[in-house]
Protein backbone atom coordinates (compact mmCIF):
# COMPACT_ATOMS: atom_id res chain seq x y z
CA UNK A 1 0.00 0.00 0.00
CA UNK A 2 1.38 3.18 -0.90
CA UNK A 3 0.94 4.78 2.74
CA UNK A 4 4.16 2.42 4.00
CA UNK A 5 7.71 4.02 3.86
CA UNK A 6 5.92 7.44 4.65
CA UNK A 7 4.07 7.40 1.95
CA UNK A 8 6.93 6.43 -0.74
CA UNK A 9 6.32 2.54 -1.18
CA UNK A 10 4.75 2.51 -4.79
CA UNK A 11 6.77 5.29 -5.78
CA UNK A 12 9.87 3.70 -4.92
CA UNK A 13 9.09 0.54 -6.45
CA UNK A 14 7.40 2.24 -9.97
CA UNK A 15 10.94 3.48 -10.37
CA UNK A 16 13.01 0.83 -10.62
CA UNK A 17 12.34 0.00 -14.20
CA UNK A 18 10.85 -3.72 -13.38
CA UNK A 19 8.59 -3.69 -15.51
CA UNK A 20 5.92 -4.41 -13.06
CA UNK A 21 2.48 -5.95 -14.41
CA UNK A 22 4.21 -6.89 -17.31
CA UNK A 23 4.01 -10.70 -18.99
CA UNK A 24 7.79 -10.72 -18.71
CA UNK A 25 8.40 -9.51 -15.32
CA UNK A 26 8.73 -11.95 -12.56
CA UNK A 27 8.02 -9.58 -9.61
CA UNK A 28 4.66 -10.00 -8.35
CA UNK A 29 3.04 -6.82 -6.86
CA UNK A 30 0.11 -6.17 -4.79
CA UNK A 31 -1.11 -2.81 -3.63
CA UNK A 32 -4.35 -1.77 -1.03
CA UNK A 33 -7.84 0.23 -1.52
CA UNK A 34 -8.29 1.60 2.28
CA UNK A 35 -11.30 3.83 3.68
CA UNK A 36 -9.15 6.05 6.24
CA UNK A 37 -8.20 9.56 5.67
CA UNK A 38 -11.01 10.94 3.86
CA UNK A 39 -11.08 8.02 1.71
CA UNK A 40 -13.98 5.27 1.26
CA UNK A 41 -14.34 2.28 -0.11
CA UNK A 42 -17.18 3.65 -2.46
CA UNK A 43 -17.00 2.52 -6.42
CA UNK A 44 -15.41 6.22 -6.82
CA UNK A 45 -12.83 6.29 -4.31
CA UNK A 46 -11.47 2.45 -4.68
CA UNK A 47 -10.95 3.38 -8.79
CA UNK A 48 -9.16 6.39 -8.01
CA UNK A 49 -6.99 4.92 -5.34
CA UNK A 50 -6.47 1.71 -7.72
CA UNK A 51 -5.50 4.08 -10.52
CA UNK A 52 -3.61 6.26 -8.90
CA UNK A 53 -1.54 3.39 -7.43
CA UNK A 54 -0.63 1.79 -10.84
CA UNK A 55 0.41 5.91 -12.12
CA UNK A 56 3.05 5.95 -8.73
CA UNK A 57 4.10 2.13 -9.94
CA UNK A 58 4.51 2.96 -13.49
CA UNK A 59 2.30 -0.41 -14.43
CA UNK A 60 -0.90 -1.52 -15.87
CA UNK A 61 -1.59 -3.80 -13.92
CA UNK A 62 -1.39 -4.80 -9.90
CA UNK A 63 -1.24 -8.71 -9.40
CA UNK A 64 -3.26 -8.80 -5.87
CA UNK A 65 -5.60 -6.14 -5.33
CA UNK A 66 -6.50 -5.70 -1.54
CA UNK A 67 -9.31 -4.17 0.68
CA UNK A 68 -7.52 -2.84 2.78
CA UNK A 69 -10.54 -3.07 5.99
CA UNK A 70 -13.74 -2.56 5.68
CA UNK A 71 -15.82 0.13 5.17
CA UNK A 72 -19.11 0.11 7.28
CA UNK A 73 -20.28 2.99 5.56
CA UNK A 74 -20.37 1.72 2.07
CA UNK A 75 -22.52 -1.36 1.03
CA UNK A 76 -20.30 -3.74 0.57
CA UNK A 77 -21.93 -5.19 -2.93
CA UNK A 78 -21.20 -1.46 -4.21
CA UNK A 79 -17.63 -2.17 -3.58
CA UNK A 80 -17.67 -5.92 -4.96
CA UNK A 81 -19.40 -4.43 -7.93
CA UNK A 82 -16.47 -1.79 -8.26
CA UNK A 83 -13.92 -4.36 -8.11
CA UNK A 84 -15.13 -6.64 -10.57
CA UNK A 85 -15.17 -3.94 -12.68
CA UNK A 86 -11.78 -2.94 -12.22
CA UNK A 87 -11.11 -6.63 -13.08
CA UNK A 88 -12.94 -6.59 -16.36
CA UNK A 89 -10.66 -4.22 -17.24
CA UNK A 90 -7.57 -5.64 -16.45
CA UNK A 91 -6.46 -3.57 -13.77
CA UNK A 92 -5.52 -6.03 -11.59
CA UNK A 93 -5.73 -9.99 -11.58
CA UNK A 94 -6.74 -11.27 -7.91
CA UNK A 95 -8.64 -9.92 -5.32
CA UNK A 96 -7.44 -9.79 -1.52
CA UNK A 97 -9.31 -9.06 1.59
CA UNK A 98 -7.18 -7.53 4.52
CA UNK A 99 -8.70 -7.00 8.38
CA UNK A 100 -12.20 -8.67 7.73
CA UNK A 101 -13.81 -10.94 10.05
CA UNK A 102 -14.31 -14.74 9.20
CA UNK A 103 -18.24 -14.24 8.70
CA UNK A 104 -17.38 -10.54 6.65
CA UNK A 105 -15.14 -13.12 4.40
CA UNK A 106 -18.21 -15.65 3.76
CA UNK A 107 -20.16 -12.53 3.45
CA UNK A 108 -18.48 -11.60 0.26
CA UNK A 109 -17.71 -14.97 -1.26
CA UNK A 110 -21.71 -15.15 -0.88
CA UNK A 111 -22.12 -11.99 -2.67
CA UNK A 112 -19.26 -12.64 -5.01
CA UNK A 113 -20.75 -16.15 -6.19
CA UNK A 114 -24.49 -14.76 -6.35
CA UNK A 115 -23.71 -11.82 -8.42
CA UNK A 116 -20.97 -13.42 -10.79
CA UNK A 117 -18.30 -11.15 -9.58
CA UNK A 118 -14.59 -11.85 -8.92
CA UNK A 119 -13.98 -14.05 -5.62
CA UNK A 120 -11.55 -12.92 -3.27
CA UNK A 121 -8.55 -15.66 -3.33
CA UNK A 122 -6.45 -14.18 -1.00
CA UNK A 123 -6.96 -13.27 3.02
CA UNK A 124 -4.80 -11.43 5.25
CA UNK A 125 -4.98 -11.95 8.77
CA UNK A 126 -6.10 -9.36 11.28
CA UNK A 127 -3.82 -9.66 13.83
CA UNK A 128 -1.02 -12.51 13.63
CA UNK A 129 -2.99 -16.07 14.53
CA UNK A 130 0.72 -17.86 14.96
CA UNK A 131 2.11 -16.03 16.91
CA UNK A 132 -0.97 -16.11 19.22
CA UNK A 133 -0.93 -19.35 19.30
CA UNK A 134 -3.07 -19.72 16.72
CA UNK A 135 -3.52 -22.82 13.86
CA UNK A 136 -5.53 -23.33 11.02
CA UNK A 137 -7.02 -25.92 12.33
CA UNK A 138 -8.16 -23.93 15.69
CA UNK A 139 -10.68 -22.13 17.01
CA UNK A 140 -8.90 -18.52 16.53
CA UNK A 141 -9.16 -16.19 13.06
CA UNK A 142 -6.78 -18.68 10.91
CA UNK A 143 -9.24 -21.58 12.17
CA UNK A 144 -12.27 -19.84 11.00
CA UNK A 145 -10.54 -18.93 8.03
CA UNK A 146 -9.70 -22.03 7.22
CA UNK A 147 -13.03 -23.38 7.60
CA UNK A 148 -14.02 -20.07 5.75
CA UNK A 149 -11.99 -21.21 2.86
CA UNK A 150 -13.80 -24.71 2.41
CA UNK A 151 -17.29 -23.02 2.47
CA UNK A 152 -16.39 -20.44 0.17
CA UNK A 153 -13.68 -21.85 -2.65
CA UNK A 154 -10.75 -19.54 -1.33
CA UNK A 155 -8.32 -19.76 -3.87
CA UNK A 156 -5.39 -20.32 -1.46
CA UNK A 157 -4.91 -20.50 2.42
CA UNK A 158 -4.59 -16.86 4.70
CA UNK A 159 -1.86 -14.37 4.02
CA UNK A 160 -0.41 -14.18 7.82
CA UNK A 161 1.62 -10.78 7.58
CA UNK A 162 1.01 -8.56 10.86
CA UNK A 163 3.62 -10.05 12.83
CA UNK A 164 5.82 -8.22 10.89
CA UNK A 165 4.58 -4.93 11.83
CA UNK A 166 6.59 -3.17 14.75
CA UNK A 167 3.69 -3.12 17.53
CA UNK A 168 3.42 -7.45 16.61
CA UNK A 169 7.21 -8.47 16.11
CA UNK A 170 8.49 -9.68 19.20
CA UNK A 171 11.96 -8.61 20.33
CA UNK A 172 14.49 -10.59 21.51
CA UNK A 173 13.39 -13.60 20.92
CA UNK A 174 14.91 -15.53 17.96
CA UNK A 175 13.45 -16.58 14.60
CA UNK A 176 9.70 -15.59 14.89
CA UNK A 177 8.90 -19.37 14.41
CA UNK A 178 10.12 -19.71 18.09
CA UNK A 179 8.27 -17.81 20.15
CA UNK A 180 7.45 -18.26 23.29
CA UNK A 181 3.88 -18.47 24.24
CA UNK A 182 2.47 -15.39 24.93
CA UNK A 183 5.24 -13.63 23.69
CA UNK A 184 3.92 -11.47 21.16
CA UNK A 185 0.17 -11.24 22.49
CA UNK A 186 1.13 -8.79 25.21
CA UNK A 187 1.90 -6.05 22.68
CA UNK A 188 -0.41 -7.35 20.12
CA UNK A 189 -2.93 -6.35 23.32
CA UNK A 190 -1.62 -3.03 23.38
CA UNK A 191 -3.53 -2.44 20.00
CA UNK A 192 -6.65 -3.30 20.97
CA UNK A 193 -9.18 -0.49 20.97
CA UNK A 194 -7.10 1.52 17.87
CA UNK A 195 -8.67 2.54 14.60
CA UNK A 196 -9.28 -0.71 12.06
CA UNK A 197 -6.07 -1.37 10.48
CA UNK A 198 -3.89 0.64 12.52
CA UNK A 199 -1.96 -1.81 14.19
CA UNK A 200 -1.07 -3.31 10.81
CA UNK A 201 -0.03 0.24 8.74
CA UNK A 202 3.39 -0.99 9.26
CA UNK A 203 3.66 -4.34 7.32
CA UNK A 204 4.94 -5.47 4.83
């Protein structure tokens, strides 16, 4: 999303002459649509922040499109509707959902399916089910996700990138495939209560 590296992220990447969204080029690239800071996730705002995303990357084309969080404000079928447009015209080639809950996820694969509009095949997790001690075969967000992708033909399995962020990386404590229980949930705590999607502004 372009709001990481202060702002700079698609920028910096549009200028390396990759030749992103090209058939040749071999870097994949995903971007965001958000609804914070006097944006929305209404048809209007999602194809301006789309397009003005693949102008700073210098493409025609993202690979993964996201939703960033939702947008309680905006029926969510206008969105859907707006995004399989955006699809139809080859803007970008998957769809993404970032910081929804499990039964927001079925929600839209509902809608999706109903209407003949693009499923989402990608899912990011809210807030970093392994290193909560989380599985995909549990009872926390990656469990209901999982099950969440059986119901609703999820093209692949969640996307777990918060931990990466700086309020859900714990410190000191090794490769983040050891940690010790309870580790990271203390300051994944400290979130709680912030605006949607803050805690997760700083991933990757």
């Amino acid at each position: 999303a372009f709001m990481y590296s202060d702002g700079q992220s698609e920028t910096i990447l549009g200028g390396l002459g990759l030749g992103l969204g090209g058939g040749d080029c071999r870097v994949k690239i995903a971007t965001k649509a958000n609804p914070w800071d006097g944006k929305s996730l209404k048809p209007d705002s999602v194809r301006s922040q789309l397009e003005t995303s693949l102008k700073r990357l210098q493409c025609p084309r993202v690979d993964l499109f996201y939703l960033h969080a939702p947008d309680h404000g905006t029926p969510v079928e206008e969105t859907l509707h707006a995004c399989h447009q955006l699809h139809q015209e080859g803007k970008f080639v998957e769809l993404g959902l970032s910081n929804y809950a499990s039964w927001e996820v079925a929600e839209i694969c509902t809608l999706c399916k109903s209407n003949g509009w693009i499923l989402p095949t990608v899912y990011q997790l809210l807030e970093g089910a392994p290193l909560r001690g989380h599985c995909v075969g549990g009872e926390g967000p990656a469990g209901r996700i999982w099950r969440q992708r059986r119901q609703c033909d999820l093209g692949c399995p969640p996307v777990d990138v918060p931990p990466l962020t700086a309020a859900g990386c714990p410190r000191g404590r090794g490769h983040p495939g050891h940690v010790q229980p309870g580790a990271a949930g203390a300051e994944l705590g400290s979130n709680r209560g912030r605006a949607p999607g803050a805690s997760c502004r700083g991933c990757l």
